[in-house]
PDB file of N, CA and C in Angstrom:
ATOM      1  N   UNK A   1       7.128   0.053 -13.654  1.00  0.00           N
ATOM      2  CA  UNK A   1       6.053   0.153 -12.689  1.00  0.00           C
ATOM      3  C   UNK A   1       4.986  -0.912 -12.967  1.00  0.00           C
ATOM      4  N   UNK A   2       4.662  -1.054 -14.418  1.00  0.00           N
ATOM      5  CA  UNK A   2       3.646  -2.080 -14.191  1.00  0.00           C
ATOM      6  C   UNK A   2       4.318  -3.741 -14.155  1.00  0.00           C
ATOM      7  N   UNK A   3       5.349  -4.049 -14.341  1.00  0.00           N
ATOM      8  CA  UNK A   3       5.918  -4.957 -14.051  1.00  0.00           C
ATOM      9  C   UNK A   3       5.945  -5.383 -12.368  1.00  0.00           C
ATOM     10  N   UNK A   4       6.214  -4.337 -11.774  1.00  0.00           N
ATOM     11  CA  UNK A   4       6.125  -4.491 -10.206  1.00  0.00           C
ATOM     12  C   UNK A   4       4.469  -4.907  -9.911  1.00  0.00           C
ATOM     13  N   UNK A   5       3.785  -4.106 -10.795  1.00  0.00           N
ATOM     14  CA  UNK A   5       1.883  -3.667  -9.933  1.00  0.00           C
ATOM     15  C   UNK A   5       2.008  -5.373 -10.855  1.00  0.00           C
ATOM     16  N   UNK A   6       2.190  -6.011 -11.843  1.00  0.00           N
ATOM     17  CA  UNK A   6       1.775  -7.293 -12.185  1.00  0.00           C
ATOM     18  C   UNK A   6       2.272  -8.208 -11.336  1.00  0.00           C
ATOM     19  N   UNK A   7       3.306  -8.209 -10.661  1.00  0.00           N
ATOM     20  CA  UNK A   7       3.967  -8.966  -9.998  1.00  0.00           C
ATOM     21  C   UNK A   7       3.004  -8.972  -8.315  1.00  0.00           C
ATOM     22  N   UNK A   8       3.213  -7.766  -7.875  1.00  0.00           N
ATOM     23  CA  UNK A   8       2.053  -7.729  -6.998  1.00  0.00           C
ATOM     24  C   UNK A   8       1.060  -8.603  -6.693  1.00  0.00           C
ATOM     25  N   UNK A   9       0.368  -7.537  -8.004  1.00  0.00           N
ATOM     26  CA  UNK A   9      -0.885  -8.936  -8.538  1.00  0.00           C
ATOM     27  C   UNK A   9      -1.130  -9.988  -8.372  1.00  0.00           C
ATOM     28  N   UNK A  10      -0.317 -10.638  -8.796  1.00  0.00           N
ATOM     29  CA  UNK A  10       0.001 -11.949  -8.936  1.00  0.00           C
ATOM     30  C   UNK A  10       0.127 -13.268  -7.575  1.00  0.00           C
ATOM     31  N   UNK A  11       0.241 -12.448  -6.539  1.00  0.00           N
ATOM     32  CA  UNK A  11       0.550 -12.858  -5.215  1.00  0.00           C
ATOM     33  C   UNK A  11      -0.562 -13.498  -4.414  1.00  0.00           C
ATOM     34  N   UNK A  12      -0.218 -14.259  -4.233  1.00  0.00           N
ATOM     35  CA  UNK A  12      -1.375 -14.973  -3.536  1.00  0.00           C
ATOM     36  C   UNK A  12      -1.098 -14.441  -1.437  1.00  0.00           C
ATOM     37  N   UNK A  13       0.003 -14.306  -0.958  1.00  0.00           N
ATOM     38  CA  UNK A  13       0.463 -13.241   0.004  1.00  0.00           C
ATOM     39  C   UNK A  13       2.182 -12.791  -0.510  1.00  0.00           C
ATOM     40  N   UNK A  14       2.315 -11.437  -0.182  1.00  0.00           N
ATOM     41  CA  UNK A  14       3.480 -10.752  -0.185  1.00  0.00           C
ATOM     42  C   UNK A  14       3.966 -11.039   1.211  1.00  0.00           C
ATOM     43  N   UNK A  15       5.300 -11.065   1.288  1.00  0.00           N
ATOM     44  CA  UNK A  15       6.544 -10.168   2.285  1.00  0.00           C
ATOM     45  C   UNK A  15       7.382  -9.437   1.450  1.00  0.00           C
ATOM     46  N   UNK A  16       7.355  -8.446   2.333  1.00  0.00           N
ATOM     47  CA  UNK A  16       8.402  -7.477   1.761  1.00  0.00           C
ATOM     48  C   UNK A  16       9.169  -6.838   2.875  1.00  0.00           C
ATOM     49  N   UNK A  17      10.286  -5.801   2.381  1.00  0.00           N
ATOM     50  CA  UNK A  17      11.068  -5.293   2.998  1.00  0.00           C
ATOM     51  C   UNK A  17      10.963  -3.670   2.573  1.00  0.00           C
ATOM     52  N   UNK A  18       9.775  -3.725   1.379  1.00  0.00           N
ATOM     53  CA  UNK A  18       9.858  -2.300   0.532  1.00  0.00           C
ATOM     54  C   UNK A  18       8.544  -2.234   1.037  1.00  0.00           C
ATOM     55  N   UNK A  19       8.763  -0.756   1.351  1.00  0.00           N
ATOM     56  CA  UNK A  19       7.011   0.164   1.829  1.00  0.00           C
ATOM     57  C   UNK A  19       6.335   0.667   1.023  1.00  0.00           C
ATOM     58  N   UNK A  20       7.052   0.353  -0.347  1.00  0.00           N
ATOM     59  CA  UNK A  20       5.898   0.691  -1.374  1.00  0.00           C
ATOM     60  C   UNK A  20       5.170  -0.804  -1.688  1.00  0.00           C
ATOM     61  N   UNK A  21       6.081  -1.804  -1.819  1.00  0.00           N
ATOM     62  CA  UNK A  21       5.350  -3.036  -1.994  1.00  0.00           C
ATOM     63  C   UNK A  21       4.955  -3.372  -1.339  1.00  0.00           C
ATOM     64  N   UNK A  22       4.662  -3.285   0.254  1.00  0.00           N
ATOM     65  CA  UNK A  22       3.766  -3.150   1.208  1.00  0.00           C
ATOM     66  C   UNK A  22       2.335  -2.320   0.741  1.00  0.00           C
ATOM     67  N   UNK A  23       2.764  -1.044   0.360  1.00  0.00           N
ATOM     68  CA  UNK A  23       1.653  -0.371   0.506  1.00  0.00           C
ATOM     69  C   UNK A  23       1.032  -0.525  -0.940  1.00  0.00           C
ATOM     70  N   UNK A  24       1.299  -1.145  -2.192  1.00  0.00           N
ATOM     71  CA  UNK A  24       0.637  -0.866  -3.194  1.00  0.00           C
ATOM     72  C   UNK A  24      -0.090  -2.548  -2.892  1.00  0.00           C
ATOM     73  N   UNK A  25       0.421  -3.285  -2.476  1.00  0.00           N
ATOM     74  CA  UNK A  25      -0.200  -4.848  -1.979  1.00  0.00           C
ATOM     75  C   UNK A  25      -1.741  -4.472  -1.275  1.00  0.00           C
ATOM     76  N   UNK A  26      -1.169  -3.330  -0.541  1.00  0.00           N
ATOM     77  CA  UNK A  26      -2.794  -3.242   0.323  1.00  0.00           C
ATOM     78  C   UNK A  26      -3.500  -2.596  -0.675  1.00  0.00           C
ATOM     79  N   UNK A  27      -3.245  -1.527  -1.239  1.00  0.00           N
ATOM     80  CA  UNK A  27      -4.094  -0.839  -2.295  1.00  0.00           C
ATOM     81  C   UNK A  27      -5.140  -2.005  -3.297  1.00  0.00           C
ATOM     82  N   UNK A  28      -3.978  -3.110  -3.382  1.00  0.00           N
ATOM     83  CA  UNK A  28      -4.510  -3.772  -4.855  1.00  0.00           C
ATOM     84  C   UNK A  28      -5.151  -5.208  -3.688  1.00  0.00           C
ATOM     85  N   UNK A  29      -5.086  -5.292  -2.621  1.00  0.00           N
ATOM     86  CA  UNK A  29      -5.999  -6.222  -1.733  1.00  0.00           C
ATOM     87  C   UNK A  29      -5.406  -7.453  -1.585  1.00  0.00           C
ATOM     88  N   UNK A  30      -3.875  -7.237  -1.901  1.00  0.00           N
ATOM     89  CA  UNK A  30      -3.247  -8.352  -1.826  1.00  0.00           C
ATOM     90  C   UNK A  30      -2.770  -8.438  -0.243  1.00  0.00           C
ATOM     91  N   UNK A  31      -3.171  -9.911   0.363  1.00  0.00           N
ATOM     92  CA  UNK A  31      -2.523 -10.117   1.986  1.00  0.00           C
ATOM     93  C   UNK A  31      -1.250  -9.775   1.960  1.00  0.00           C
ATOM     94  N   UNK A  32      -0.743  -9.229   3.132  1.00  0.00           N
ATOM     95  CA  UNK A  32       0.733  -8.518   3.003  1.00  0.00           C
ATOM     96  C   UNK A  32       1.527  -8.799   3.937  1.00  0.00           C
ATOM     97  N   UNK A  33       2.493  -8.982   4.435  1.00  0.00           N
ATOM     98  CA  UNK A  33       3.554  -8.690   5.788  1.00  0.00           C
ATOM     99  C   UNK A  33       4.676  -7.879   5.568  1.00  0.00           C
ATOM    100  N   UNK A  34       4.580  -6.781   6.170  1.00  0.00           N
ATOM    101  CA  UNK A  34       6.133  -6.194   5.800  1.00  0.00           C
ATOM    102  C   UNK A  34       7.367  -6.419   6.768  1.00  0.00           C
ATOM    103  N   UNK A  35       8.061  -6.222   6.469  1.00  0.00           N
ATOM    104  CA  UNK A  35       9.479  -6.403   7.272  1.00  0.00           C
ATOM    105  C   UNK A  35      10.157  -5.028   7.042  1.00  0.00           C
ATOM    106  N   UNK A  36       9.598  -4.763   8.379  1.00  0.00           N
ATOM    107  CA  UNK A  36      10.314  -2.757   8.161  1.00  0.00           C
ATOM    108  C   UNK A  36      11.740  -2.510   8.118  1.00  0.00           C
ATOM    109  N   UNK A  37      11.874  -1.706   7.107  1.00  0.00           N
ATOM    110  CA  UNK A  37      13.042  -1.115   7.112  1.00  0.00           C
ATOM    111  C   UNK A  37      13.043   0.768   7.077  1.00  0.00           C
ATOM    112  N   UNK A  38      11.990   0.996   7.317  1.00  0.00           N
ATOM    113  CA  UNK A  38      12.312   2.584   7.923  1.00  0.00           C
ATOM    114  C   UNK A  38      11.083   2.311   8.524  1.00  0.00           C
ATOM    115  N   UNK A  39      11.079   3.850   9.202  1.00  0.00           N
ATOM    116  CA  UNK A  39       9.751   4.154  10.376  1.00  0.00           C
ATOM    117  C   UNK A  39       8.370   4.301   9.463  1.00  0.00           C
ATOM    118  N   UNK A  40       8.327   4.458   8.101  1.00  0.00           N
ATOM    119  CA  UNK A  40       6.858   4.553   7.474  1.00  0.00           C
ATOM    120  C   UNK A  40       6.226   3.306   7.590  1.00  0.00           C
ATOM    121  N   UNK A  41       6.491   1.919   7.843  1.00  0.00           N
ATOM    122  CA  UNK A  41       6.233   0.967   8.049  1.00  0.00           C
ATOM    123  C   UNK A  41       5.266   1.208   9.281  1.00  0.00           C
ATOM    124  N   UNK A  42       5.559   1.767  10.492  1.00  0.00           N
ATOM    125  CA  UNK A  42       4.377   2.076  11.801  1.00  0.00           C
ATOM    126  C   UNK A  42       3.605   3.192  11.505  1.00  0.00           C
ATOM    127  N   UNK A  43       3.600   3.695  10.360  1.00  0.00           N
ATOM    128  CA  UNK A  43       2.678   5.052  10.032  1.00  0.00           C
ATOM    129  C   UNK A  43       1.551   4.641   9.249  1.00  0.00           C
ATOM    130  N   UNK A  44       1.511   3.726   8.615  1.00  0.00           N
ATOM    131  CA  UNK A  44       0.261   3.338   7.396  1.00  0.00           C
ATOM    132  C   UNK A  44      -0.765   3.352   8.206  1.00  0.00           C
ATOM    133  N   UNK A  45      -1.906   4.367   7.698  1.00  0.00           N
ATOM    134  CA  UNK A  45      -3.506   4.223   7.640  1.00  0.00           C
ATOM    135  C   UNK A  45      -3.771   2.986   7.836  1.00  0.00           C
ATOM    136  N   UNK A  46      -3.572   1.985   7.025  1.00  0.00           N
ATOM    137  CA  UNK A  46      -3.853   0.158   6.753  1.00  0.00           C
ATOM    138  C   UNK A  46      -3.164  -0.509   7.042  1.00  0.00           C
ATOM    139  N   UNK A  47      -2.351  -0.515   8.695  1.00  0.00           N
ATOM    140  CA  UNK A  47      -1.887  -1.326   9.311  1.00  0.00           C
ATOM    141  C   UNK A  47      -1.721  -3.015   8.705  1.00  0.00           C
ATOM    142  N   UNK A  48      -0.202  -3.479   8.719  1.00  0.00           N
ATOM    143  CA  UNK A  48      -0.468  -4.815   8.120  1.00  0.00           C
ATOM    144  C   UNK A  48       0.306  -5.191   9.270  1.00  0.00           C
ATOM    145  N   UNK A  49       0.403  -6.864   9.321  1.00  0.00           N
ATOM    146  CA  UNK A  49       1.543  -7.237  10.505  1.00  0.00           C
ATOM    147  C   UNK A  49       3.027  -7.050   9.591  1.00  0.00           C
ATOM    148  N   UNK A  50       3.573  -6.592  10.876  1.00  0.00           N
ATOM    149  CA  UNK A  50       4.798  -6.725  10.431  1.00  0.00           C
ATOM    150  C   UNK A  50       5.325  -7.517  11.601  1.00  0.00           C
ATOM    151  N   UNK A  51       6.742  -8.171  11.024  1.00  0.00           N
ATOM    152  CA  UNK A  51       7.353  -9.510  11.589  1.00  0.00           C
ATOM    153  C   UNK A  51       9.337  -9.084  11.210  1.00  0.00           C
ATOM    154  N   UNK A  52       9.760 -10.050  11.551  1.00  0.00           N
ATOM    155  CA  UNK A  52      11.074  -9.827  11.045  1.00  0.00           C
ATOM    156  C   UNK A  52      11.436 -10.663  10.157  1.00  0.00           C
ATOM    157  N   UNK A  53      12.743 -10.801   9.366  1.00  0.00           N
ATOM    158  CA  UNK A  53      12.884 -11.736   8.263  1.00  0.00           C
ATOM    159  C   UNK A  53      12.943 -12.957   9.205  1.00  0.00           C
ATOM    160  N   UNK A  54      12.991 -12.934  10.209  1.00  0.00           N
ATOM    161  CA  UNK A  54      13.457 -14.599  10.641  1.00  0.00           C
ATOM    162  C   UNK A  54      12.184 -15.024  11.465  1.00  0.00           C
ATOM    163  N   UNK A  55      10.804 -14.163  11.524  1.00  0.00           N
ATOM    164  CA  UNK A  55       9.540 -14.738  12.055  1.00  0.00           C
ATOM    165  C   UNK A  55       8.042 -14.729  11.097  1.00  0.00           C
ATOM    166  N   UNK A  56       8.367 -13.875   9.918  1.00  0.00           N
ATOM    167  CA  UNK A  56       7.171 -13.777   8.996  1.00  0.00           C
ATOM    168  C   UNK A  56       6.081 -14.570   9.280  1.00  0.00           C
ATOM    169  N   UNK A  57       6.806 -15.945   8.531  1.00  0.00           N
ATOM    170  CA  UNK A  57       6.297 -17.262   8.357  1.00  0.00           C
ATOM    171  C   UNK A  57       5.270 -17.524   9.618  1.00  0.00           C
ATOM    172  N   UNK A  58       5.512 -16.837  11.192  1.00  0.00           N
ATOM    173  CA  UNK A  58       4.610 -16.856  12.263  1.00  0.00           C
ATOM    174  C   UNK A  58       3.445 -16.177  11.794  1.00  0.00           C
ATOM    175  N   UNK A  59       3.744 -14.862  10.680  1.00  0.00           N
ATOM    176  CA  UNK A  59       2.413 -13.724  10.988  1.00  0.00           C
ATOM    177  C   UNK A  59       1.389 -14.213   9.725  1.00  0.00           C
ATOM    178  N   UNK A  60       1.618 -15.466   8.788  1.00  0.00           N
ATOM    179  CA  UNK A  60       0.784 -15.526   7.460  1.00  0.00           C
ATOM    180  C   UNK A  60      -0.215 -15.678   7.868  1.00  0.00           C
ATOM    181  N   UNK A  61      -1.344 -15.979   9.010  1.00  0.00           N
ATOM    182  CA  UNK A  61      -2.445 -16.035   9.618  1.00  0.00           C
ATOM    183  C   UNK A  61      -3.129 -14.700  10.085  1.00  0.00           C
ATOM    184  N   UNK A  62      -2.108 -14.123  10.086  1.00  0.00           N
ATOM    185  CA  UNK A  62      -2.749 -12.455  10.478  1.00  0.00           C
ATOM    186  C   UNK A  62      -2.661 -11.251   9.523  1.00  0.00           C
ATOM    187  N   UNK A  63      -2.900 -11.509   8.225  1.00  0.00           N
ATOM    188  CA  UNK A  63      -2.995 -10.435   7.396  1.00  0.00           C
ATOM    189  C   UNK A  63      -4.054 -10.361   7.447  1.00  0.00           C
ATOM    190  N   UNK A  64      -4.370  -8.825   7.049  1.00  0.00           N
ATOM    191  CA  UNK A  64      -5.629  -8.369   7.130  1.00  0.00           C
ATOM    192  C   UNK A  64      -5.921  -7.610   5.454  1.00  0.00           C
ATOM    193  N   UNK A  65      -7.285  -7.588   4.721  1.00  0.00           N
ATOM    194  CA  UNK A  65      -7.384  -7.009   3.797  1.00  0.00           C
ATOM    195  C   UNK A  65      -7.821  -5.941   3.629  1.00  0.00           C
ATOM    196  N   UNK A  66      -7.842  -4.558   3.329  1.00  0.00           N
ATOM    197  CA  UNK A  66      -8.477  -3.602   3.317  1.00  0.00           C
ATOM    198  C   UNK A  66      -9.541  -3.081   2.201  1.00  0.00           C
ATOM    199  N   UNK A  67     -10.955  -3.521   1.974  1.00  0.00           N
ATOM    200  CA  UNK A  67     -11.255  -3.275   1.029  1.00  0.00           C
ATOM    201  C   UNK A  67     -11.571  -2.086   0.218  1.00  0.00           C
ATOM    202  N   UNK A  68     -11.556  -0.903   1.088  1.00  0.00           N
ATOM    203  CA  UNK A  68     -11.984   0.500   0.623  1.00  0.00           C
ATOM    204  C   UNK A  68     -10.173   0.996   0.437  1.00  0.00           C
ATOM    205  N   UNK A  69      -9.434   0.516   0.781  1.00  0.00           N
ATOM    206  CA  UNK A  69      -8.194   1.291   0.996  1.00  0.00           C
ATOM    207  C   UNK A  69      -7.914   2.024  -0.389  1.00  0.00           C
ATOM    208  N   UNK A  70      -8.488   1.173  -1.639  1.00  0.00           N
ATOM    209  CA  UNK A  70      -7.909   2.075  -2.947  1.00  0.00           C
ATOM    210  C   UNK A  70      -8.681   3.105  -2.860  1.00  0.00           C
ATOM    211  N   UNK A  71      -9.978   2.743  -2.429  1.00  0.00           N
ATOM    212  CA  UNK A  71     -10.860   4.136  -3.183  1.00  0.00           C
ATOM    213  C   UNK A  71     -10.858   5.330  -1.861  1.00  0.00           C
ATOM    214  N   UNK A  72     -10.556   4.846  -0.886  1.00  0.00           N
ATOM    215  CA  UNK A  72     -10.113   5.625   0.131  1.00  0.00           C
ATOM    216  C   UNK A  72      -9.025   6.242  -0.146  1.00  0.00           C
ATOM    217  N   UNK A  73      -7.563   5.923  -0.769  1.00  0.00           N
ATOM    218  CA  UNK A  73      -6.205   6.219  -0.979  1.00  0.00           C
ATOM    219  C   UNK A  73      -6.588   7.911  -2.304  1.00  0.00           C
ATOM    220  N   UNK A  74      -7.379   6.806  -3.276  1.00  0.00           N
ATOM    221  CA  UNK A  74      -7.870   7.963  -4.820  1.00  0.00           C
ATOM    222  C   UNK A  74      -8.849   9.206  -4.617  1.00  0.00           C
ATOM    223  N   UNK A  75      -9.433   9.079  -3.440  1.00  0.00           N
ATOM    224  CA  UNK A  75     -10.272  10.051  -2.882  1.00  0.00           C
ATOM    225  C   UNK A  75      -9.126  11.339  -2.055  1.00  0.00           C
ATOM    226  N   UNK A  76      -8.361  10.714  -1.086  1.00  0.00           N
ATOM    227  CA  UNK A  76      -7.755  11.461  -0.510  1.00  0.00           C
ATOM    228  C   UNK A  76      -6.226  12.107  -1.392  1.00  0.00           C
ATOM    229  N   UNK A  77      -6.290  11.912  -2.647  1.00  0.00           N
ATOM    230  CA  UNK A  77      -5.805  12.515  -3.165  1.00  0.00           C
ATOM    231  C   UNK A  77      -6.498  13.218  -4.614  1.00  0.00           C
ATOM    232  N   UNK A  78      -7.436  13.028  -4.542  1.00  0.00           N
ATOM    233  CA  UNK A  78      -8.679  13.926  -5.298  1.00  0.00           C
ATOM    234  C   UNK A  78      -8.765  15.170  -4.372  1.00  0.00           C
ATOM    235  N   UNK A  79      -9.178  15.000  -3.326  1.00  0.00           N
ATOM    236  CA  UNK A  79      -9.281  16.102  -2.530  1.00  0.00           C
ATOM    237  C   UNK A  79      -7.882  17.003  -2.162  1.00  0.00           C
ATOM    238  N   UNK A  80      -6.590  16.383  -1.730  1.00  0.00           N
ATOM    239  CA  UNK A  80      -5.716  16.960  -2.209  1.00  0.00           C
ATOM    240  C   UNK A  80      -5.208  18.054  -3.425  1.00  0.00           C
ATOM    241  N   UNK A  81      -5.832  17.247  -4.342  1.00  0.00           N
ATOM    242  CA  UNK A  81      -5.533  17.864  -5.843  1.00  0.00           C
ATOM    243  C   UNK A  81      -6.135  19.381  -5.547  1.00  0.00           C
ATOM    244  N   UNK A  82      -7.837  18.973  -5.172  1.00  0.00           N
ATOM    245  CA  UNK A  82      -8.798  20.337  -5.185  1.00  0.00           C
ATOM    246  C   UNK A  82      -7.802  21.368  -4.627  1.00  0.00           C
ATOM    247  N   UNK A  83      -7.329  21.428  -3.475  1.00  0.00           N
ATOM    248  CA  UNK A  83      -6.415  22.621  -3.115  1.00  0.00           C
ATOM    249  C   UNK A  83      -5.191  23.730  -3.977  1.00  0.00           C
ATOM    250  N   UNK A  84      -4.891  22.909  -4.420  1.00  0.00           N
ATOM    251  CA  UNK A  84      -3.972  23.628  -6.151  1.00  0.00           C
ATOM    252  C   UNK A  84      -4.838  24.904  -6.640  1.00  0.00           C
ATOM    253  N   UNK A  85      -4.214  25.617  -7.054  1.00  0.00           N
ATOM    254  CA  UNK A  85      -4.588  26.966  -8.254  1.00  0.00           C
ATOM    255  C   UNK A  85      -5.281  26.257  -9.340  1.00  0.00           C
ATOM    256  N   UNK A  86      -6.333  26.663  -9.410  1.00  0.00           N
ATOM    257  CA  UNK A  86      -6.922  26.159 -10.697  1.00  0.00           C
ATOM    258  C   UNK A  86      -5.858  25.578 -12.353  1.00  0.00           C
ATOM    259  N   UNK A  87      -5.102  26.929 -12.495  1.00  0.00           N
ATOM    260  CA  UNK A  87      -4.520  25.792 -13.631  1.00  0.00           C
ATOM    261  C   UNK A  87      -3.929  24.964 -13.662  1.00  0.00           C
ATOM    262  N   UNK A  88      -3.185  24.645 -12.404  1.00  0.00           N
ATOM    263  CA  UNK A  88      -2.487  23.039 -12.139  1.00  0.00           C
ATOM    264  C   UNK A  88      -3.405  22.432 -11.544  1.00  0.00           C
ATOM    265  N   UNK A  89      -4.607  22.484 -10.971  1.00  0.00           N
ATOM    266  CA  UNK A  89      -5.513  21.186 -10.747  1.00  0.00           C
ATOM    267  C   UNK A  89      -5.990  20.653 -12.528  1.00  0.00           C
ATOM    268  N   UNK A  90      -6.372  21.782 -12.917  1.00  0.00           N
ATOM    269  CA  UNK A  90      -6.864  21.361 -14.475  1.00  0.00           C
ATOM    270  C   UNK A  90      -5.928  20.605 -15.051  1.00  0.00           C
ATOM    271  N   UNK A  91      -4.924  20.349 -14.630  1.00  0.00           N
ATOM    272  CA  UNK A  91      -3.603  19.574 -15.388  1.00  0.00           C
ATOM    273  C   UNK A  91      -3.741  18.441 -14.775  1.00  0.00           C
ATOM    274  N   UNK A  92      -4.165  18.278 -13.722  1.00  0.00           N
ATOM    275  CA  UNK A  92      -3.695  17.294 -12.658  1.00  0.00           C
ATOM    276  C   UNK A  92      -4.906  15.886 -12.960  1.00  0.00           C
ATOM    277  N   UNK A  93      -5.938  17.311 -12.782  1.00  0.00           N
ATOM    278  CA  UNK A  93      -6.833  16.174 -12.938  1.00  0.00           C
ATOM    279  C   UNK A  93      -7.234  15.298 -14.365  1.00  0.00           C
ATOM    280  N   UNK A  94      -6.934  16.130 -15.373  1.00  0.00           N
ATOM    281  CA  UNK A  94      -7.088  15.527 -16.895  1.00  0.00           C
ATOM    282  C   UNK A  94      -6.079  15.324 -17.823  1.00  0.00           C
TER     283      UNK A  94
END
């Protein structure tokens, strides 16, 4: 995992074909394009362009960055957590 999140990192823009490397790109504010391969690709909160493998190269002008998206993403699963029985939030959260 942190081999992937360094690699990420590292990107000056992503394409991908994976909706997690789509979606952890936006988390970490890296410009993104995905190339969908299932339907979660039209579901993201943080819309990125998506293109096909044979037009990307058209959409590198239209990425967009999301800057709250992490602390937006860590919030909405803070609040998630709260819903749990107390002794598995106490686990969860520490």
């Amino acid at each position: 995992m942190v081999e992937i999140l360094e690699f990420i990192s590292s990107c000056d823009t992503l394409v991908s074909t994976s909706f997690h490397a789509v979606y952890w790109a936006t988390l970490l504010e890296i410009p993104v394009i995905g190339i969908p391969t299932s339907s979660k690709f039209y579901t993201m909160k943080h819309q990125v362009p998506l293109a096909s493998k044979d037009d990307w190269i058209n959409r590198l002008k239209s990425t967009v960055m999301y800057q709250n998206a992490l602390d937006e993403c860590v919030s909405a699963n803070l609040n998630f957590i709260k819903s749990f029985p107390d002794p598995l939030r106490e686990i969860l959260i520490y």
